[in-house]
C-alpha atoms as a PDB file:
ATOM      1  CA  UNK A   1       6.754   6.207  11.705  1.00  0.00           C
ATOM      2  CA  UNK A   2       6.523   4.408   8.638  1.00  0.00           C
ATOM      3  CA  UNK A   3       5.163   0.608   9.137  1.00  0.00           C
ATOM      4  CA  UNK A   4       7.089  -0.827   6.431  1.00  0.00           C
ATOM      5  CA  UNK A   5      10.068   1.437   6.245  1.00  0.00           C
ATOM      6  CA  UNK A   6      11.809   3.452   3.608  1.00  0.00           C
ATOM      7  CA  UNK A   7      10.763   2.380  -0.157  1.00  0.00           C
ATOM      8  CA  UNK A   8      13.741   1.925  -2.198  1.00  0.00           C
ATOM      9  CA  UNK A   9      14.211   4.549  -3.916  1.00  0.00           C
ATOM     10  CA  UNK A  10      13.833   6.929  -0.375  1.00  0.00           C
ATOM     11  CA  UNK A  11      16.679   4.403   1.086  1.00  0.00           C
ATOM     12  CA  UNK A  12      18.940   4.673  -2.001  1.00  0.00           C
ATOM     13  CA  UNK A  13      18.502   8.333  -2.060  1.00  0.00           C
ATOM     14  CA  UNK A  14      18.964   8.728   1.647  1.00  0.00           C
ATOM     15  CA  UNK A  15      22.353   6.703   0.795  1.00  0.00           C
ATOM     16  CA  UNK A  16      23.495   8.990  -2.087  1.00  0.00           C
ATOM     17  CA  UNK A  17      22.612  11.757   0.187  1.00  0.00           C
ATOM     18  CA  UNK A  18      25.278  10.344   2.800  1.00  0.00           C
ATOM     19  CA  UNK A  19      27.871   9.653  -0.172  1.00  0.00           C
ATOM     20  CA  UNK A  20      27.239  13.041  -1.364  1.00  0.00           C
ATOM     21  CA  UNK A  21      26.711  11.820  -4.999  1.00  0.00           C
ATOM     22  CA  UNK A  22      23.566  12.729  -6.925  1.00  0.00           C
ATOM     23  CA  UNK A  23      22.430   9.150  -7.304  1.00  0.00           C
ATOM     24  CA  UNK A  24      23.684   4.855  -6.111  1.00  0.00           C
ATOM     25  CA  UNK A  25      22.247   1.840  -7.773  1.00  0.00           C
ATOM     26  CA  UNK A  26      20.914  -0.652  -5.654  1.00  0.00           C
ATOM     27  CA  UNK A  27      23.544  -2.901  -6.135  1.00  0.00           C
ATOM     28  CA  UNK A  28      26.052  -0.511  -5.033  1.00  0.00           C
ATOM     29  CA  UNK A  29      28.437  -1.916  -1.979  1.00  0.00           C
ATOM     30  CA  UNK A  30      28.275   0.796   0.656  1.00  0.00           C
ATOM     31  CA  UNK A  31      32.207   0.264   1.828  1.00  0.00           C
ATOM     32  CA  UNK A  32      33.300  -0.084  -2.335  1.00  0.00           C
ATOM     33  CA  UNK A  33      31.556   3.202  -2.934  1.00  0.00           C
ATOM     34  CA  UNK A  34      33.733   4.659  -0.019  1.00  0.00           C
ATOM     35  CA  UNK A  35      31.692   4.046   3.154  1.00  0.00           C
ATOM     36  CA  UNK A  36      33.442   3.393   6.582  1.00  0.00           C
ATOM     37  CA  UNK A  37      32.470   3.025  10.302  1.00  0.00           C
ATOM     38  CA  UNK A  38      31.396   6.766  10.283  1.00  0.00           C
ATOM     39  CA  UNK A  39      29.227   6.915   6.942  1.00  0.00           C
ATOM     40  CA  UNK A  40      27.134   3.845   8.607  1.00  0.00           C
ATOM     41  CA  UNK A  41      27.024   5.669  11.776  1.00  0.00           C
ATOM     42  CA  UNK A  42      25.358   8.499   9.945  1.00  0.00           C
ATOM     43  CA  UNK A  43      23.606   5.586   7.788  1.00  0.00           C
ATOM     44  CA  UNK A  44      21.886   4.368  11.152  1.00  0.00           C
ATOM     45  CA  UNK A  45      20.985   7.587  12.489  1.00  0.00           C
ATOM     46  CA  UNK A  46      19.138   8.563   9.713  1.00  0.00           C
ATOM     47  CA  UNK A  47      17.202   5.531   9.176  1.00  0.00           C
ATOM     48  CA  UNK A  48      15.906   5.512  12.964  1.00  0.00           C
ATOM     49  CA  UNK A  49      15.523   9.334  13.039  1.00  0.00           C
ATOM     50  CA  UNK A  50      13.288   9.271   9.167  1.00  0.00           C
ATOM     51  CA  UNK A  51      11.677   6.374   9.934  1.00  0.00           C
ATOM     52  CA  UNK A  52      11.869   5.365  13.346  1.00  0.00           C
ATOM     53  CA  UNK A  53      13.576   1.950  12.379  1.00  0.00           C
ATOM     54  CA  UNK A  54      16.196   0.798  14.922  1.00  0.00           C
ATOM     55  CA  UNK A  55      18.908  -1.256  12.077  1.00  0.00           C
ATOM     56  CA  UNK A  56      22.224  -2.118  13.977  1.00  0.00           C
ATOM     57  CA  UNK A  57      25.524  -1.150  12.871  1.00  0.00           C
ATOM     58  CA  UNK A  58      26.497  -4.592  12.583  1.00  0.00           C
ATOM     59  CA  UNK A  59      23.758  -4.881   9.867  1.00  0.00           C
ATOM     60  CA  UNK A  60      25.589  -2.540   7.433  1.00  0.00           C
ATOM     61  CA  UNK A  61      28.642  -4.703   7.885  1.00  0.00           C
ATOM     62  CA  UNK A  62      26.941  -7.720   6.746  1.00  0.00           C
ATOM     63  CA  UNK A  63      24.473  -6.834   4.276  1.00  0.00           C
ATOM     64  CA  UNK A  64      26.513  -4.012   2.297  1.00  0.00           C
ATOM     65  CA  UNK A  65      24.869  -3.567  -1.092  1.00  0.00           C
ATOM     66  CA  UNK A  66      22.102  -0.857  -1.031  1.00  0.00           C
ATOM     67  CA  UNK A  67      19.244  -3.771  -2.077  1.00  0.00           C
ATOM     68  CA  UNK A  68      20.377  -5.985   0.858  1.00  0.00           C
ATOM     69  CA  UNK A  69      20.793  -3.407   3.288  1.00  0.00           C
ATOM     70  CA  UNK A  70      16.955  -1.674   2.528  1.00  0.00           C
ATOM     71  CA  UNK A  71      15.812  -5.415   2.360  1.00  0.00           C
ATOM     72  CA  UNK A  72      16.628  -5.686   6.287  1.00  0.00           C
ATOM     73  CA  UNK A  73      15.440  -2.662   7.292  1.00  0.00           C
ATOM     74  CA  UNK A  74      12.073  -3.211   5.830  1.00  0.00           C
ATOM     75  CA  UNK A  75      12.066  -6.253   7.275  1.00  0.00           C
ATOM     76  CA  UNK A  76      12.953  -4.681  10.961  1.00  0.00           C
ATOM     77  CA  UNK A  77      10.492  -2.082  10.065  1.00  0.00           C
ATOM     78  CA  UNK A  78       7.982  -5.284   9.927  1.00  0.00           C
ATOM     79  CA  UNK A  79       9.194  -6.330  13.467  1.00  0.00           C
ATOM     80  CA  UNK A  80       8.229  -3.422  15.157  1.00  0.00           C
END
């Protein structure tokens, strides 16, 4: 497990890898770029299984750029 969580550029990559698209900014809006229910299901997953951060779905809902969403998982990743 990683103490502080994904860096950025793991998270955004881990996000492109999701959307299928070579590379996101980090001021990409996960649902704008085509995200739904499902993608942040997988989104979740893969943060908890990679790093062994818990983030909850609600989370991607309310923080949906790239930069806000790796912001609060580092910051859960500090809470643990």
């Amino acid at each position: 497990m990683v103490v502080n969580g994904p860096t950025l550029a793991e998270f955004t990559a881990l996000c492109a890898e999701i959307f299928g698209v070579p590379e996101l900014s980090g001021d990409t809006d996960f649902f704008e770029a085509g995200g739904d229910s499902i993608t942040a299901a997988r989104l979740v997953v893969e943060v908890e299984e990679r790093w062994g951060v818990q983030v909850d779905m609600s989370d991607v809902f309310t923080t949906p750029t790239v930069n806000m969403l790796h912001a609060g998982i580092r910051e859960a990743a500090r809470a643990v």
